[in-house]
N, C-alpha and C. Protein backbone atom coordinates (compact mmCIF):
# COMPACT_ATOMS: atom_id res chain seq x y z
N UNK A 1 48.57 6.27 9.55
CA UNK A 1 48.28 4.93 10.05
C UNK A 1 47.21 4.30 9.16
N UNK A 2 47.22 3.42 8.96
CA UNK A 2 46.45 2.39 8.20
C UNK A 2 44.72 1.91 8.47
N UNK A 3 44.06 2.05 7.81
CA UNK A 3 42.75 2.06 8.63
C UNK A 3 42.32 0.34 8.69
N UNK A 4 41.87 0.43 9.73
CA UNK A 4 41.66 -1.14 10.14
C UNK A 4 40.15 -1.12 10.50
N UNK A 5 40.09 -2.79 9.50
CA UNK A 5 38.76 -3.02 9.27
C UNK A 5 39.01 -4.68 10.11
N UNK A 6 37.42 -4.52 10.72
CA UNK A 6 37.05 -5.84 11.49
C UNK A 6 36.59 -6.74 10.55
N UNK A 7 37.30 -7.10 9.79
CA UNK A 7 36.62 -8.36 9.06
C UNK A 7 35.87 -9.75 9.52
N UNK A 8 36.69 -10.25 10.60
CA UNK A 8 36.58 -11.69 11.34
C UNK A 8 35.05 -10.90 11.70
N UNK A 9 34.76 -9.73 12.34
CA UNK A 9 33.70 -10.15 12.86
C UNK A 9 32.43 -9.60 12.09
N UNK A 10 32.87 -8.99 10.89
CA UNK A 10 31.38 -8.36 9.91
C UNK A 10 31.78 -10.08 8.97
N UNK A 11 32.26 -11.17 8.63
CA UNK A 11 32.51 -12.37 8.22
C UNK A 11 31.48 -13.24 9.14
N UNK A 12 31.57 -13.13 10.10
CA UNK A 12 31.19 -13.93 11.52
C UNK A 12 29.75 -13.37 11.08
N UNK A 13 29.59 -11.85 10.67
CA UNK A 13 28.26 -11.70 11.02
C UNK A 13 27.36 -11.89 9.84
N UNK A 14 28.03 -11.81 8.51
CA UNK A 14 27.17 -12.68 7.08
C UNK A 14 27.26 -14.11 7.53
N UNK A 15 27.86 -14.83 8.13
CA UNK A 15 27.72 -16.06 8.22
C UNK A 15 27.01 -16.66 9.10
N UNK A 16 26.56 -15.96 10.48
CA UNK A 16 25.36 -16.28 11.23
C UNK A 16 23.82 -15.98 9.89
N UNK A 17 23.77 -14.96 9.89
CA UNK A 17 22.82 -14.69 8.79
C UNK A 17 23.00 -15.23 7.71
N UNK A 18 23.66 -16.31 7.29
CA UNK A 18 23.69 -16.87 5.88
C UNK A 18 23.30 -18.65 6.37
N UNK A 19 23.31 -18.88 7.39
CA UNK A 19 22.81 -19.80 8.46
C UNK A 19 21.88 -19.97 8.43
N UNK A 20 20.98 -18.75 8.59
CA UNK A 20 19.54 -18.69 8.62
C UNK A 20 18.71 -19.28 7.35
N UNK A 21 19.42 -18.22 6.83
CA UNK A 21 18.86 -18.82 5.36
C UNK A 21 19.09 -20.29 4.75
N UNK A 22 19.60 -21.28 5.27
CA UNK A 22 19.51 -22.46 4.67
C UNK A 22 18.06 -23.10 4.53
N UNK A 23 18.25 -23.46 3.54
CA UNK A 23 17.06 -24.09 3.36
C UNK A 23 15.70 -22.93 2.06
N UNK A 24 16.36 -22.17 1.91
CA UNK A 24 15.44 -21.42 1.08
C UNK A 24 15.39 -21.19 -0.39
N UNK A 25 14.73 -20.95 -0.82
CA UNK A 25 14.65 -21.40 -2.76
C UNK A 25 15.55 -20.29 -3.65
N UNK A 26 16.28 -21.05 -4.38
CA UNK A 26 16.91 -19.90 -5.19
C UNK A 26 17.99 -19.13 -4.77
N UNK A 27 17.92 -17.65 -4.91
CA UNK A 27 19.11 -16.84 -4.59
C UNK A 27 19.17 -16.35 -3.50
N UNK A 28 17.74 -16.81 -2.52
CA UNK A 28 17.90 -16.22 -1.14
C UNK A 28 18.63 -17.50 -0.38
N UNK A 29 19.28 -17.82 -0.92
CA UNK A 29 19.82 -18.90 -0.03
C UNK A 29 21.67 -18.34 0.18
N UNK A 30 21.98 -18.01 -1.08
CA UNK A 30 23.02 -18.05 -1.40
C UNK A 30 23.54 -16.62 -1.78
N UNK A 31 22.85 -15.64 -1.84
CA UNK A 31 23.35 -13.83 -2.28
C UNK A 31 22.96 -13.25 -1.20
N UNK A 32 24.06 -12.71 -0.31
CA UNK A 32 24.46 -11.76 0.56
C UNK A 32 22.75 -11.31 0.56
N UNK A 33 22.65 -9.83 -0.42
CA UNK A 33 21.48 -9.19 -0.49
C UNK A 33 20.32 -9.87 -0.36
N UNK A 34 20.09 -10.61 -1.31
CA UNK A 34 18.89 -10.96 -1.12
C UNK A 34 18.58 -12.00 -0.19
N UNK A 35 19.19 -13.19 0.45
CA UNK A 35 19.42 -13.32 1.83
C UNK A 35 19.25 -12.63 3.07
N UNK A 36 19.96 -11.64 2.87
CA UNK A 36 19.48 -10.34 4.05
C UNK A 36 17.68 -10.28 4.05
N UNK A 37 17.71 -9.71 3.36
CA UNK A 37 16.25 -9.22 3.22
C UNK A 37 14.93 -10.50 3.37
N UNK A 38 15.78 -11.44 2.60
CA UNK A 38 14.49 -12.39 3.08
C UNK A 38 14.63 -12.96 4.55
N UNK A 39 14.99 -12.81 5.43
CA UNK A 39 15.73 -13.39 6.73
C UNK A 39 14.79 -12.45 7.50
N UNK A 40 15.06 -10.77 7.40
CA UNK A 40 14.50 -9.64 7.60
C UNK A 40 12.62 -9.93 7.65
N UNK A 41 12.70 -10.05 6.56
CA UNK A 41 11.11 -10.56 5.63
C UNK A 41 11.22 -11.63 6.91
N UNK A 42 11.45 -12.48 6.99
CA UNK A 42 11.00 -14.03 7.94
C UNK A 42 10.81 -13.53 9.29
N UNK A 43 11.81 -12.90 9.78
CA UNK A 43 11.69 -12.63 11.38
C UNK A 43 10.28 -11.65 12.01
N UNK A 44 10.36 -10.87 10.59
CA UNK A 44 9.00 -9.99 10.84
C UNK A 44 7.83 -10.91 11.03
N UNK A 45 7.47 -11.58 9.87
CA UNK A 45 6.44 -12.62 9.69
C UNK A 45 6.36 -13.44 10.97
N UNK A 46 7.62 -13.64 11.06
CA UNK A 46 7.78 -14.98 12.73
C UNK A 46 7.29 -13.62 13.96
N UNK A 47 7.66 -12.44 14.34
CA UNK A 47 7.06 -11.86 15.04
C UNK A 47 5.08 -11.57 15.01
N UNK A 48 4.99 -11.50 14.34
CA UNK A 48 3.50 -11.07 13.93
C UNK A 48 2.89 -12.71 14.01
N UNK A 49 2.90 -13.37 13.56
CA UNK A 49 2.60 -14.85 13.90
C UNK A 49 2.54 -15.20 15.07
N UNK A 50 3.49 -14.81 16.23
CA UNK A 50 3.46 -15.13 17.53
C UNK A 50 2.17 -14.69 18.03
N UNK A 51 1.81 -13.23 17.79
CA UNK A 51 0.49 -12.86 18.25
C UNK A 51 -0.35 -13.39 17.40
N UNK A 52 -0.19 -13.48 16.24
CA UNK A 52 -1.92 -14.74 15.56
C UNK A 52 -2.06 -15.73 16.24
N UNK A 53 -0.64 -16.29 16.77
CA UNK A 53 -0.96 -17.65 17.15
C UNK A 53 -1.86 -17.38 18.77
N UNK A 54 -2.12 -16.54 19.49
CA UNK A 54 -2.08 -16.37 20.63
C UNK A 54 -4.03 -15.97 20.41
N UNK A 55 -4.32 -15.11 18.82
CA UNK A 55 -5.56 -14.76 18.83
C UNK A 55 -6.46 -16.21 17.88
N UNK A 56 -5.63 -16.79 17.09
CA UNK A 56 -6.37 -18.09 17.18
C UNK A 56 -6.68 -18.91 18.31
N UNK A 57 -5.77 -19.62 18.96
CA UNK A 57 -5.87 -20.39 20.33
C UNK A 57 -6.97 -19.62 20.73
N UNK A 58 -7.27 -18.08 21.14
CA UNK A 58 -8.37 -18.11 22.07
C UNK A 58 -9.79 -18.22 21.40
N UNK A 59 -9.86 -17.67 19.84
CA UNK A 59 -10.80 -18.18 19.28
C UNK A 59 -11.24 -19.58 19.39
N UNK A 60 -10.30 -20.47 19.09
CA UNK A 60 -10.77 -22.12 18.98
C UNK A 60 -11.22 -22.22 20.77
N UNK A 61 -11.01 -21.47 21.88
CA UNK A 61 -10.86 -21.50 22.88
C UNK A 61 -12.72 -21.27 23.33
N UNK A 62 -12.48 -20.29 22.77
CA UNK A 62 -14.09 -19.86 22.80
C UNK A 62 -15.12 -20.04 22.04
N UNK A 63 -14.91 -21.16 20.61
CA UNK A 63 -15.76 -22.16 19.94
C UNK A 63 -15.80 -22.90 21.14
N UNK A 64 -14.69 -23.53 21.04
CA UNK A 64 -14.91 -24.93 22.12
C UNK A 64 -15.96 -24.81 23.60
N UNK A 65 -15.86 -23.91 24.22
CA UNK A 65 -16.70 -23.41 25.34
C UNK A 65 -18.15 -23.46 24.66
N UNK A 66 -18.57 -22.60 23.74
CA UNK A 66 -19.56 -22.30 22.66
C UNK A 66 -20.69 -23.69 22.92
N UNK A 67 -19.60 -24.35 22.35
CA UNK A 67 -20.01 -25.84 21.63
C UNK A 67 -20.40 -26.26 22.94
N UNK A 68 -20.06 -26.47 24.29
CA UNK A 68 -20.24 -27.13 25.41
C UNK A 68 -21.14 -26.74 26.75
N UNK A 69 -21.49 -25.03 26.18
CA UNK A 69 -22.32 -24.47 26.62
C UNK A 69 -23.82 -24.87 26.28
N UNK A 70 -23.63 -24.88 24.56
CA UNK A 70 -24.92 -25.18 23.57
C UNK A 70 -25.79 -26.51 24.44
N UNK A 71 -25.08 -27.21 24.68
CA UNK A 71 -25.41 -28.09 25.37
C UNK A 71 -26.63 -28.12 26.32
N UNK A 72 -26.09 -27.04 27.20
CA UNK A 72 -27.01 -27.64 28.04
C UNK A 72 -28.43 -26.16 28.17
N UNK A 73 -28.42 -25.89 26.47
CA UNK A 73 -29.15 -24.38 26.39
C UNK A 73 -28.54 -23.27 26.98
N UNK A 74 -27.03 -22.89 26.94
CA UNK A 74 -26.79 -21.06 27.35
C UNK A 74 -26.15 -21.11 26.15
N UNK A 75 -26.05 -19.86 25.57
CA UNK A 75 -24.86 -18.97 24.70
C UNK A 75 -23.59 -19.10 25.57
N UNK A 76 -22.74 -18.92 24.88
CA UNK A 76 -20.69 -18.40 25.22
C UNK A 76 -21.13 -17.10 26.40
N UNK A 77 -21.76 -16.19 25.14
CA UNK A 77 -21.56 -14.77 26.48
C UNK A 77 -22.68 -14.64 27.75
N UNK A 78 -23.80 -15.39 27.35
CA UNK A 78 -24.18 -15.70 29.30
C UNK A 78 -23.25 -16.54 29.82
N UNK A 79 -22.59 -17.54 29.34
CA UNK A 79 -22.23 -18.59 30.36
C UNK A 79 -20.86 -17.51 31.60
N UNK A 80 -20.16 -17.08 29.87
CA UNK A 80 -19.18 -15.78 30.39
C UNK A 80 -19.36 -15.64 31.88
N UNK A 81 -20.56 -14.87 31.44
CA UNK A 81 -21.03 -13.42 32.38
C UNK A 81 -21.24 -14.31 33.72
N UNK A 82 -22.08 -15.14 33.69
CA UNK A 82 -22.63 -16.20 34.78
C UNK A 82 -21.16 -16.54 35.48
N UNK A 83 -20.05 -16.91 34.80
CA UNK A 83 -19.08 -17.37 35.41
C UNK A 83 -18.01 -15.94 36.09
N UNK A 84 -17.74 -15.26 35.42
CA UNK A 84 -17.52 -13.94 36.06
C UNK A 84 -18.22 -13.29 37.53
N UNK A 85 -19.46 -13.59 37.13
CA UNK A 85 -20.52 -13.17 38.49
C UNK A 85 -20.14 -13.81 39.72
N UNK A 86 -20.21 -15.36 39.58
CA UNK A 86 -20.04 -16.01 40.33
C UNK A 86 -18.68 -16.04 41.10
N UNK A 87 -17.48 -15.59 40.16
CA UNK A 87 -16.22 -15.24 41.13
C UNK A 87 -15.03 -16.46 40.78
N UNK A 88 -15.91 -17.98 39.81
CA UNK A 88 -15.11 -18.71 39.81
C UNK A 88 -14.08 -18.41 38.83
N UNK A 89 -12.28 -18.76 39.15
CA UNK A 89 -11.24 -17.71 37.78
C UNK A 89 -10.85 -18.82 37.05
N UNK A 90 -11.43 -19.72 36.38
CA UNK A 90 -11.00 -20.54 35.40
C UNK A 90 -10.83 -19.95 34.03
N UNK A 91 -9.66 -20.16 33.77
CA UNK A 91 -9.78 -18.73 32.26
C UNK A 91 -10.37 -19.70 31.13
N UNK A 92 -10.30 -19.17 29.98
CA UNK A 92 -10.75 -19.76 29.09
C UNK A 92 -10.17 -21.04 28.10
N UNK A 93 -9.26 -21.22 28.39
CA UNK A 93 -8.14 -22.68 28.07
C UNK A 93 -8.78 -23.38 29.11
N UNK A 94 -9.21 -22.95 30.54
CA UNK A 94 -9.03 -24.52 30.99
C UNK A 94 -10.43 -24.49 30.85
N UNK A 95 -11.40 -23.91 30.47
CA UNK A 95 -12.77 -24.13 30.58
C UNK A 95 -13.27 -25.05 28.60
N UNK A 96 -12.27 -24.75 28.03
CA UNK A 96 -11.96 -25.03 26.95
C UNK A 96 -11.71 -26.70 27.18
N UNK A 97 -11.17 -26.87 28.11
CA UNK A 97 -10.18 -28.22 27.65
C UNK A 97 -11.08 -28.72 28.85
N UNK A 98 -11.76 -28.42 29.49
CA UNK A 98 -12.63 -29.41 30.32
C UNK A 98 -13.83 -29.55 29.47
N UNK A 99 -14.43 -28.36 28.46
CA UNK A 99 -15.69 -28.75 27.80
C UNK A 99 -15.26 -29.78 26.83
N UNK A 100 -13.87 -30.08 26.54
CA UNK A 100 -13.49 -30.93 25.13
C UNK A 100 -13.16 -32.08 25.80
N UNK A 101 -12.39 -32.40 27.10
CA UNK A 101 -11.80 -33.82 27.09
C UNK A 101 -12.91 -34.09 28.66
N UNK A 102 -13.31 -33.78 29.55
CA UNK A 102 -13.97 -33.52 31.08
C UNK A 102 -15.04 -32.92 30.68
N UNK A 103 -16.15 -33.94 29.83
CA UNK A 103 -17.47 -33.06 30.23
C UNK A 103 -18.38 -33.26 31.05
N UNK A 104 -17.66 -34.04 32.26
CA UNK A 104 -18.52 -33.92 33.39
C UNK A 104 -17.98 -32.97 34.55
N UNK A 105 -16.88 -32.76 34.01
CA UNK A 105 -16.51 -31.44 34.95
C UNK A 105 -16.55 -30.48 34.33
N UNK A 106 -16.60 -30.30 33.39
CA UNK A 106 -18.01 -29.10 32.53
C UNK A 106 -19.11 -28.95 33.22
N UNK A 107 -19.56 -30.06 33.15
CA UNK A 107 -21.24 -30.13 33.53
C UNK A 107 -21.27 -29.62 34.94
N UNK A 108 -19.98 -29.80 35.74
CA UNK A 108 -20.39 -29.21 37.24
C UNK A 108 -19.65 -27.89 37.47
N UNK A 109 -19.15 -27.78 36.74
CA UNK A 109 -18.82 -26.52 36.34
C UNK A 109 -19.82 -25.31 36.03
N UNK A 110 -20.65 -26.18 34.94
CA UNK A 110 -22.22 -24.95 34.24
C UNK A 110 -22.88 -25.39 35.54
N UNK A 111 -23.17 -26.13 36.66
CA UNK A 111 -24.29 -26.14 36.97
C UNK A 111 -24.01 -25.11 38.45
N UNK A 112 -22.40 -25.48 38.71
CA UNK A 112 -22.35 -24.15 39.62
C UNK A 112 -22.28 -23.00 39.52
N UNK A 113 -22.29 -23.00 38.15
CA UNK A 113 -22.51 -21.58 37.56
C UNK A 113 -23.77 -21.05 37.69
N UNK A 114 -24.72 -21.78 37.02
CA UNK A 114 -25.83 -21.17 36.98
C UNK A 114 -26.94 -21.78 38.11
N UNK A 115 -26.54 -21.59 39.35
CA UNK A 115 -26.98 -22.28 40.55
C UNK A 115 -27.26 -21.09 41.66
């Protein structure tokens, strides 16, 4: 008997992956191989990026607090601690985005903190 090969769907499957690659310089656009690999190369990069993106945001997260604490004389890590103590659970995005756009609900924020 004749050995039978799935073409339609290993065809189907360079051509999702040759999809991807549009848009890229040179021979990774257009050669099987090296296409593969740079696609490979991208998805990794796009995985690992997801978590940078997650440890920047909280950095700029915790400048921004920093900056709005300075204010009114505490450091980031008393205000922290002060706010932990106290029990109130505002995480650090929204304490972030009230010291940047609401700094008067900052301000009553630090003062029930340190009250």
């Amino acid at each position: 008997m004749p050995r039978s090969v799935n073409h339609v769907a290993s065809r189907a499957k360079r051509k999702n992956l040759m999809k991807l690659a549009k848009g890229y310089f040179g021979r990774r656009k257009n050669v099987w191989t090296v296409a593969k690999n740079a696609i490979e190369k991208g998805l990794v990069y796009a995985y690992i990026g997801r978590k940078q993106k997650k440890r920047s945001y909280r950095s700029l997260w915790i400048t921004r607090i920093n900056a709005g604490t300075r204010q009114y004389g505490m450091s980031y890590s008393q205000f922290m601690g002060a706010v932990n103590k106290s029990g109130i659970t505002l995480n650090r995005k929204v304490l972030a985005d009230l010291a940047l756009n609401h700094p008067d609900a900052f301000k009553a924020v630090f003062d029930k903190v340190t009250n």
